[in-house]
Protein backbone atom coordinates (compact mmCIF):
# COMPACT_ATOMS: atom_id res chain seq x y z
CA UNK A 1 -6.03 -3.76 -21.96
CA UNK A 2 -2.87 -3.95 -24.07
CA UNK A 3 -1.36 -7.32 -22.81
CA UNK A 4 2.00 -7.00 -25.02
CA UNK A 5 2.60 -3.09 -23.72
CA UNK A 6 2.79 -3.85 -19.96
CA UNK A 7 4.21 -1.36 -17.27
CA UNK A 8 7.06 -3.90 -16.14
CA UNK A 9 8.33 -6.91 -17.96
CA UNK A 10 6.28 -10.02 -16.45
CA UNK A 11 8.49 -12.52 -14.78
CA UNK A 12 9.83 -13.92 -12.01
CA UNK A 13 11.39 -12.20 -9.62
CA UNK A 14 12.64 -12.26 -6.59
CA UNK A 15 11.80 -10.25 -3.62
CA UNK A 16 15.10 -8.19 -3.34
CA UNK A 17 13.82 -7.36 -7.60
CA UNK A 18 10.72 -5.61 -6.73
CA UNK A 19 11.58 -3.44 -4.37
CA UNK A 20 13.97 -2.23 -6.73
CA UNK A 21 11.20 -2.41 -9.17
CA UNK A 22 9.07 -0.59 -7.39
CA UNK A 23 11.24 2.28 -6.52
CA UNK A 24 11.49 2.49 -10.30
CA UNK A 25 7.82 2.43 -10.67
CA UNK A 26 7.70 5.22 -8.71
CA UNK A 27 9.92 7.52 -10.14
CA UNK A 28 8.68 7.09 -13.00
CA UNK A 29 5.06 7.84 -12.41
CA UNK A 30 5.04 9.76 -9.61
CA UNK A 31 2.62 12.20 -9.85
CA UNK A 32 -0.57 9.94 -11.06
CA UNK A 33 0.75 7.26 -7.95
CA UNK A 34 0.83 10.64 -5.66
CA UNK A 35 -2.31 12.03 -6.72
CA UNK A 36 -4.25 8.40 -6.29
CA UNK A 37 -2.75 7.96 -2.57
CA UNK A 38 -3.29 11.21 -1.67
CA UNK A 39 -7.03 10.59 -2.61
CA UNK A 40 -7.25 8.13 0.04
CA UNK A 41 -5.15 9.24 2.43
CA UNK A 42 -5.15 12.53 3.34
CA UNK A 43 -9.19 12.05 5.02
CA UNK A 44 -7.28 9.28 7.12
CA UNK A 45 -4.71 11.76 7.95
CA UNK A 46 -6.86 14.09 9.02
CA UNK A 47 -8.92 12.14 11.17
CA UNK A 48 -6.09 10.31 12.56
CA UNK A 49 -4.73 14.02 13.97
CA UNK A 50 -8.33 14.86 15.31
CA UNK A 51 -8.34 11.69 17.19
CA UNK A 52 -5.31 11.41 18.64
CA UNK A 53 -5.16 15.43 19.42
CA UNK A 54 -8.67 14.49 21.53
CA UNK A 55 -6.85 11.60 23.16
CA UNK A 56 -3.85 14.16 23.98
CA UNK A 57 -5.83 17.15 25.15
CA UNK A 58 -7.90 14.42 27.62
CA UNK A 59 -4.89 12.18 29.25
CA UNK A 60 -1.28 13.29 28.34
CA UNK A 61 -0.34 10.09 29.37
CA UNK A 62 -2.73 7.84 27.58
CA UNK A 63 -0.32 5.35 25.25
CA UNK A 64 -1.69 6.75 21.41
CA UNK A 65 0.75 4.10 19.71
CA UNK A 66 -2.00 1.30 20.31
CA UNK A 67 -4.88 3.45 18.95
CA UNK A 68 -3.06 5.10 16.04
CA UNK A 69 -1.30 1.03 14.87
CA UNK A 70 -5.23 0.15 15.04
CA UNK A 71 -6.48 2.73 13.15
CA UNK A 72 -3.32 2.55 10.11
CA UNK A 73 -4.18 -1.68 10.17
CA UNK A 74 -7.90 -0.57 9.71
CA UNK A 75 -7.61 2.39 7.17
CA UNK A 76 -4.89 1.06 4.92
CA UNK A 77 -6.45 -1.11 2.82
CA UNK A 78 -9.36 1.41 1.92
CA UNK A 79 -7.02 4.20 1.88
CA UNK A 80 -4.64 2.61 -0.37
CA UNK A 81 -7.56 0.78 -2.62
CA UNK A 82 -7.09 4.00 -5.32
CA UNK A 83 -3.95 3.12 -5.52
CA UNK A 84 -4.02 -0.61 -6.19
CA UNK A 85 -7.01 0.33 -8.83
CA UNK A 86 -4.58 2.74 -10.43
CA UNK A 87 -1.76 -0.10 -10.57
CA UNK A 88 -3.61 -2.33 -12.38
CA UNK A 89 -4.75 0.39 -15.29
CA UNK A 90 -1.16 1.64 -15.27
CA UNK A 91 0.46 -2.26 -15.74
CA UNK A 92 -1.54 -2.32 -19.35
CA UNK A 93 -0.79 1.00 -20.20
CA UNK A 94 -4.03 2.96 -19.28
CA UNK A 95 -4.56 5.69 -17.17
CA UNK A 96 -7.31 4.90 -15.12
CA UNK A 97 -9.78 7.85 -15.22
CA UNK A 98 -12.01 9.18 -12.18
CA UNK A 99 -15.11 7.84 -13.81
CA UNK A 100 -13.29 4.79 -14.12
CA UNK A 101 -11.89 4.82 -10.42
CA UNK A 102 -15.40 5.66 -8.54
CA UNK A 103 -17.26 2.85 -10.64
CA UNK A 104 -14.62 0.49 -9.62
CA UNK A 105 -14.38 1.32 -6.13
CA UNK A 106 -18.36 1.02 -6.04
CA UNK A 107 -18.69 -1.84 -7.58
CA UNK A 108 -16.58 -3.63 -4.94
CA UNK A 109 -17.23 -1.94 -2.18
CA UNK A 110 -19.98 -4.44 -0.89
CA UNK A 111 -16.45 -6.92 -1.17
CA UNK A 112 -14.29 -4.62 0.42
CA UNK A 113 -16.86 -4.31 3.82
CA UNK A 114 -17.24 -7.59 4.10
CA UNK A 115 -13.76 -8.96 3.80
CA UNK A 116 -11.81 -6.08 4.58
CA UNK A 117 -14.24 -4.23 7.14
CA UNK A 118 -16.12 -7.20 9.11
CA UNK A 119 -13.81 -10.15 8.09
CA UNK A 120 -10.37 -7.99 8.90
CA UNK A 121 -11.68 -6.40 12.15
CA UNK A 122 -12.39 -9.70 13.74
CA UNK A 123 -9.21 -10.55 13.36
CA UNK A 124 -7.75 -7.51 15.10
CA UNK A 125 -9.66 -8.02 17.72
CA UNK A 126 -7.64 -11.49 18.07
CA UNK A 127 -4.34 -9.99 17.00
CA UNK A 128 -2.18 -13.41 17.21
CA UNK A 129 -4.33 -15.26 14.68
CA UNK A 130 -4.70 -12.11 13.02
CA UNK A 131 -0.61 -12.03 12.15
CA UNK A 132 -1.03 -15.31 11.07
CA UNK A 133 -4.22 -14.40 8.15
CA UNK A 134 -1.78 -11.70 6.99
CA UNK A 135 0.14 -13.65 4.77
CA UNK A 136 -2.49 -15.87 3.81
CA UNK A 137 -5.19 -12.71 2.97
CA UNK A 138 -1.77 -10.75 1.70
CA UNK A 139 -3.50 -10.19 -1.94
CA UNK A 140 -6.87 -8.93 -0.67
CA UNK A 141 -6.95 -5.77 -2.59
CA UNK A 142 -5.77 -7.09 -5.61
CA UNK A 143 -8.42 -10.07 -5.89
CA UNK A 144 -11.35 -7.58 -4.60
CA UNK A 145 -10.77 -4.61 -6.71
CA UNK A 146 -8.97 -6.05 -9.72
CA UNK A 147 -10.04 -9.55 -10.39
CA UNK A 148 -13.98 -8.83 -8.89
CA UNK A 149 -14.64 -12.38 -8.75
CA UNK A 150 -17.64 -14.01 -6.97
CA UNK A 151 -17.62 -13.05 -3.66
CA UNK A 152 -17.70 -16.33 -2.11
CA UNK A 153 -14.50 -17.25 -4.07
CA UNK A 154 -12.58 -14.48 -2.63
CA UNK A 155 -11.17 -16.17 0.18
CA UNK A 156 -10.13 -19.22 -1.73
CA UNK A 157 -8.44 -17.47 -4.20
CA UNK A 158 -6.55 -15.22 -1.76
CA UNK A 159 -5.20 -18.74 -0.31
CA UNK A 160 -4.60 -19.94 -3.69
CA UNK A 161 -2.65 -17.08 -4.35
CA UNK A 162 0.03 -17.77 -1.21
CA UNK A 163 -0.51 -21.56 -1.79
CA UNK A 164 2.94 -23.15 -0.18
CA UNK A 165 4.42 -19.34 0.40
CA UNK A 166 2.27 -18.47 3.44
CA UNK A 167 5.33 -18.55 5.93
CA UNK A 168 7.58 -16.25 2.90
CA UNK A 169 4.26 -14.19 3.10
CA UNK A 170 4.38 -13.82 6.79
CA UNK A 171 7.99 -12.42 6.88
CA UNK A 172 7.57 -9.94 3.84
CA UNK A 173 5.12 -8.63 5.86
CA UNK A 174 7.03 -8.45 9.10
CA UNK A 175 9.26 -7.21 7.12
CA UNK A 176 7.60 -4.09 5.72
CA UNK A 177 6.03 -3.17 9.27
CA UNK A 178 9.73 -2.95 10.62
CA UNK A 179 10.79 -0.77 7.45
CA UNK A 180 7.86 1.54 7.41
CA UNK A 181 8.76 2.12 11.36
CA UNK A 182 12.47 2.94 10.31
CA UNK A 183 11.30 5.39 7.92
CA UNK A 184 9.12 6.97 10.24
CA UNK A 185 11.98 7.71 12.20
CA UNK A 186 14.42 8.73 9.70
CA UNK A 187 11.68 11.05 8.36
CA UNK A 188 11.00 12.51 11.46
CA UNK A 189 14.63 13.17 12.12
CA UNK A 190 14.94 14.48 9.09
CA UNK A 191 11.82 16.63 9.26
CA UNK A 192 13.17 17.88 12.50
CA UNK A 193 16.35 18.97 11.44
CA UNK A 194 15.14 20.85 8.32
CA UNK A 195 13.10 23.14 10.79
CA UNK A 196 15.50 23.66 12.79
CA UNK A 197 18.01 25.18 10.17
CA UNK A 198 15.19 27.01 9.04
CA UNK A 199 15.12 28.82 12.37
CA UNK A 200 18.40 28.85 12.51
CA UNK A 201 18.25 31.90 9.89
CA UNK A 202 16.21 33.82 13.18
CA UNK A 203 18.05 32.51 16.00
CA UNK A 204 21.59 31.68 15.42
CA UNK A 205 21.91 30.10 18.68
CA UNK A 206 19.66 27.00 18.16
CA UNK A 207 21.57 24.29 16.33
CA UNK A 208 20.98 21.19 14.63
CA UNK A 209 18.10 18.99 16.40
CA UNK A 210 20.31 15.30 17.74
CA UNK A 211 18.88 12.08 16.70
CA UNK A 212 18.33 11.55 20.91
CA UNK A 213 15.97 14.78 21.19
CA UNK A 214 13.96 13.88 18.22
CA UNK A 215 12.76 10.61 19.13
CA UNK A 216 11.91 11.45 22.63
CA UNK A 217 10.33 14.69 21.76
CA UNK A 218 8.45 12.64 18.67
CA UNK A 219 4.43 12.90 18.57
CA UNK A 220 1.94 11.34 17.03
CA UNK A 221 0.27 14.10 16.02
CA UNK A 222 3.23 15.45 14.58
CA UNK A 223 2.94 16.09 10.37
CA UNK A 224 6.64 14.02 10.27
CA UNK A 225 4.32 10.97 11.58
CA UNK A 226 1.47 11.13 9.37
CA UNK A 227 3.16 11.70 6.11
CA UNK A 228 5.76 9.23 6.21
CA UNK A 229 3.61 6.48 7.73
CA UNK A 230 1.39 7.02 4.67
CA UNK A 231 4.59 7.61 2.60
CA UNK A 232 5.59 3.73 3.39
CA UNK A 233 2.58 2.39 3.30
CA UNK A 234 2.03 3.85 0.05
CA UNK A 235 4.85 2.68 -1.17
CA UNK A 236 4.72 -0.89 0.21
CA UNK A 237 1.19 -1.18 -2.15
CA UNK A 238 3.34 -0.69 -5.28
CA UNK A 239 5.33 -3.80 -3.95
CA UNK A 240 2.65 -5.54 -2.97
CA UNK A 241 1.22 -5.26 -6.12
CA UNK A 242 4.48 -6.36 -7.82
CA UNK A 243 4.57 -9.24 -5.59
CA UNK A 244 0.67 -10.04 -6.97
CA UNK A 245 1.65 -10.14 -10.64
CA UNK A 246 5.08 -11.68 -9.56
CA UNK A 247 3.02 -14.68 -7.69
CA UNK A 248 0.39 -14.83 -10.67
CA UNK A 249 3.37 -15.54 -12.71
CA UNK A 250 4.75 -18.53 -10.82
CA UNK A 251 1.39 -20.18 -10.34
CA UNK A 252 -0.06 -19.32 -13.13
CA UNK A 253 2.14 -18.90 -16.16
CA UNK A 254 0.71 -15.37 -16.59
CA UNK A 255 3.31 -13.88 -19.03
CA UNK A 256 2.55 -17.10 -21.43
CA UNK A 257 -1.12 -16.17 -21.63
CA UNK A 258 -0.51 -12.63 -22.27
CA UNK A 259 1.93 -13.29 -25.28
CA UNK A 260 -0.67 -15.66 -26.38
CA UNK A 261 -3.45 -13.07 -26.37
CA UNK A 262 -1.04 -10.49 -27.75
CA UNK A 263 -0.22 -12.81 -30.24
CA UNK A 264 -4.12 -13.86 -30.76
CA UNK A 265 -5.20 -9.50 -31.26
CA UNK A 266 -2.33 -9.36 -33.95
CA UNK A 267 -3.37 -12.49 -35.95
CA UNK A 268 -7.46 -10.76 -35.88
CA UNK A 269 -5.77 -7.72 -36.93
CA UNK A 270 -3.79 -9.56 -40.10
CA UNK A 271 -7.14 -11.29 -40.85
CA UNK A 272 -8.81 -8.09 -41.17
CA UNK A 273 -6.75 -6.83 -43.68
């Protein structure tokens, strides 16, 4: 770890900050962020389409909202664990390798089932106190596959984490479900229209899809659902990462201690010599 060389500069920000520093992130290291998403999610993706295609084939009018918003609440945090593990090499200046990755994600693994398998799935199952956990159990991830602390402290420090910022929790959250929804949308429309100038080419008489035809013709087994759902959701980890370092800051005084450490490694080094 390189504590003076960090990804980002370590301070407080505020909310409106990291999501601009997070689109930055991203375009900035977009291809080792793709690559670690699209480890995860593209087997979620696939089974998602299987499922819902089986639900479509067997009762066309069978709502698949409900069954595909269950599946996303249950996948995402396993799908999207590569990616958090990949944040946290990348924020000290290493690229984490796949050795690296696979020991990581094994080692907390017995962690993730427990809090984010049995723990998480009770609470879907009561969805209203459910909400209420996700601002409370918002840094899951991080503490699980980045800190790897005792795993009876887990749940402590998750709280600790959102101590006095559960409610500001709660509406980031809220928040990013209503954004990822609008960008499924917009994708879709978008997706929609692109294929249809394509054809165009063919069959000059078909015009540009409207926004109207889109949305009611829209299906969840569609590719424009899948990829930008895991689009956002990808995206939303690099922010709630941000937000994890951004909190660990404000509680913690995290950018003192890692000027003190970088400061400690440089006076060894003078000693040496």
């Amino acid at each position: 770890m390189s504590p003076d060389r960090t990804l980002v500069v370590i301070r407080e920000r505020s909310f409106l900050d990291l999501l601009d520093l997070a689109t930055i992130v991203v375009r900035r290291r977009p291809l080792v962020l793709a690559a670690w998403l699209a480890l995860g999610t593209l087997p979620c993706v696939a089974f998602n389409a299987w499922v819902l295609g089986l639900m479509s084939d067997s009762n066309e009018e069978f709502p698949r909202f409900i069954p595909l918003f269950l599946l996303l609440a249950i996948e995402a945090p396993w799908a999207t664990a590569p990616l958090t593990v990949a944040m946290g090499g990348l924020m000290f200046g290493n690229r984490p390798s796949a050795g690296r990755m696979v020991r990581t994600l094994f080692v907390s693994s017995g962690r993730m089932f427990l809090y984010q398998g049995l723990a998480r799935g009770a609470l879907l199952l009561i969805w209203m106190i459910g909400a209420f956990f996700a601002g409370k159990f918002r840094f899951l991830n991080e503490v699980i596959l980045l800190e790897q602390g005792k795993w009876s402290a887990v749940s402590s420090r998750c709280w600790d984490l959102t101590r006095d910022r559960g409610a500001l929790m709660f509406f980031r959250w809220g928040f990013q479900l209503a954004t990822c929804g609008l960008f499924v949308l917009a994708f879709a429309y978008a997706g929609s229209n692109l294929e249809e100038l394509m054809v165009e080419q063919q069959t000059p008489e078909l015009g540009v899809a409207s926004a109207g035809r889109v949305f009611e013709d829209l299906s969840l087994t569609s590719w424009h659902v899948h990829v930008s759902t895991w689009l956002g959701i990808g995206f939303f980890t690099v922010v709630r990462f941000l937000e994890y370092i951004d909190q660990r800051t404000r509680l913690e005084g995290w950018e003192i201690e890692l000027r003190m450490r970088a400061l400690g490694g440089a006076l060894e080094d003078e000693e040496r010599w």
